[in-house]
Protein backbone atom coordinates (compact mmCIF):
# COMPACT_ATOMS: atom_id res chain seq x y z
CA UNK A 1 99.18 82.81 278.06
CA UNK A 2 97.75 86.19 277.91
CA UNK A 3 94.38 86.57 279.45
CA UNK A 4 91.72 89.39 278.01
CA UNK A 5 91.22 91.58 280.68
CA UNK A 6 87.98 92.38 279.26
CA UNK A 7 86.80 89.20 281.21
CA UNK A 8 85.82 89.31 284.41
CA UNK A 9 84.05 87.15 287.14
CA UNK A 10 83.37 83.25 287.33
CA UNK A 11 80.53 81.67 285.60
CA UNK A 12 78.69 79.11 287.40
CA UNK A 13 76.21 76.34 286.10
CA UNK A 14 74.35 74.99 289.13
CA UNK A 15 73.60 77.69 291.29
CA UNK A 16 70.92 76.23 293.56
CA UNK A 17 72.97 73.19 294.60
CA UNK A 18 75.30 72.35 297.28
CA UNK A 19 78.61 72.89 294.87
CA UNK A 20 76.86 76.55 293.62
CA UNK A 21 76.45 78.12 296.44
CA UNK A 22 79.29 77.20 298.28
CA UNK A 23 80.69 78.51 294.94
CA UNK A 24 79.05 81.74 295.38
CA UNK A 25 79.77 82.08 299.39
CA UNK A 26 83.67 81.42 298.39
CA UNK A 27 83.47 83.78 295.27
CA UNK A 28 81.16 86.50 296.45
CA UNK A 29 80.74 89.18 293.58
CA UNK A 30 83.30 87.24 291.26
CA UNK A 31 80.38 84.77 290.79
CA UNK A 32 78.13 85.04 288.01
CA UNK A 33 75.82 82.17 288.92
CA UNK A 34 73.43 80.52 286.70
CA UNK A 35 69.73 78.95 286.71
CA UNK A 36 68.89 75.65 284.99
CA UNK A 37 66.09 77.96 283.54
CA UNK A 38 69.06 80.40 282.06
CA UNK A 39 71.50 77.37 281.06
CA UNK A 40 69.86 74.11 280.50
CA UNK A 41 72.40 71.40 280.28
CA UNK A 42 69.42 68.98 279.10
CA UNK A 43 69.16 70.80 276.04
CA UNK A 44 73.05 71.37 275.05
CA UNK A 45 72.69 73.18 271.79
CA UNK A 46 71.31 76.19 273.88
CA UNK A 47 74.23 76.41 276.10
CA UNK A 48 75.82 78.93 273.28
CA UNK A 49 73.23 81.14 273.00
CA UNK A 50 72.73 80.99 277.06
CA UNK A 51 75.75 82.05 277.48
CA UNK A 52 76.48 84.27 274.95
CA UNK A 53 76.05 87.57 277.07
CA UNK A 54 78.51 87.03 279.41
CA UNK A 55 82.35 87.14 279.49
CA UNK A 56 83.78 84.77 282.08
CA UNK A 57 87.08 84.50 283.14
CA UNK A 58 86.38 80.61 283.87
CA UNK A 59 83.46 78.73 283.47
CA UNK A 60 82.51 75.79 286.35
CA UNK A 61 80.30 73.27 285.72
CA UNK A 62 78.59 72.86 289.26
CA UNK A 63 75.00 70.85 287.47
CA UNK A 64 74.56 67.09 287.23
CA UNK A 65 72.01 64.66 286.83
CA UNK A 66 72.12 63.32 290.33
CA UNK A 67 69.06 61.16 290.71
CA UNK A 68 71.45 57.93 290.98
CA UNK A 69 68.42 55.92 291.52
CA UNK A 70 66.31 57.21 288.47
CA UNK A 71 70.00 57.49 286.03
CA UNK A 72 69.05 54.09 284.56
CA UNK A 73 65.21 54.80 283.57
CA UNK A 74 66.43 58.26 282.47
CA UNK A 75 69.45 57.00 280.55
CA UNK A 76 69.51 59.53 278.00
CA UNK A 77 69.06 62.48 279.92
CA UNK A 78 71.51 61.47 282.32
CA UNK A 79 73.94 60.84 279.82
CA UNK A 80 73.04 64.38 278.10
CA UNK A 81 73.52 66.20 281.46
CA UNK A 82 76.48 64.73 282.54
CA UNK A 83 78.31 63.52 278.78
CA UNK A 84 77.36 65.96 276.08
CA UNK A 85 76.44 69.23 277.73
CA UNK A 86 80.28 68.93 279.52
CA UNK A 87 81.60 68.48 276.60
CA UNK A 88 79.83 71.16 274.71
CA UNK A 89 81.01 73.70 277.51
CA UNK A 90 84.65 72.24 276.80
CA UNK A 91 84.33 73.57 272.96
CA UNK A 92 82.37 77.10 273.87
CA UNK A 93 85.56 77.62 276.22
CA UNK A 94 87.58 76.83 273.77
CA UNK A 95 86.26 78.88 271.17
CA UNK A 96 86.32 81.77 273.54
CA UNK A 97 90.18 81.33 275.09
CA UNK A 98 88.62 80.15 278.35
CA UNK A 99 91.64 78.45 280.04
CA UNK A 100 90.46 75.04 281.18
């Protein structure tokens, strides 16, 4: 596969927990890191507008619903976070030649 060399860096969802920053210690200036606030996997049919400006090289998915304990009061959210929003990420890479 040929990759566009007019992408550049590593786009990360999460960047406040553990996963994100170790992310960004590991990938130093190659990390483009994101806030909930800028990418909010609880609302999924933002994520192509929120990341519309940039031009990853890869995308990781470092966000989750993690709040084991509340994950079966908050069902649906949960299942948004951790279900849909993934898979909406899967078709936005696709769309833009994203390798997986």
């Amino acid at each position: 596969m040929v990759r566009d060399s007019s992408k550049s860096g590593v786009l990360i969802l999460g960047e406040s927990g553990q996963v994100g920053r170790a992310l960004k210690h590991l990938l130093g200036d190659d990390a483009i890191l994101l806030t909930r606030k800028q990418a909010d996997l609880s609302r999924p049919d933002s994520l192509e507008q929120a990341l519309a400006p940039y031009h990853p090289a890869a995308i990781i998915n470092a966000a989750a619903y993690t709040a084991v304990d509340k994950a079966e009061e908050e069902e649906t959210l949960a299942t948004t976070i951790n279900g849909t929003a993934p898979g909406i990420l899967a078709d936005i890479c696709k769309k833009r030649d994203i390798p997986p």
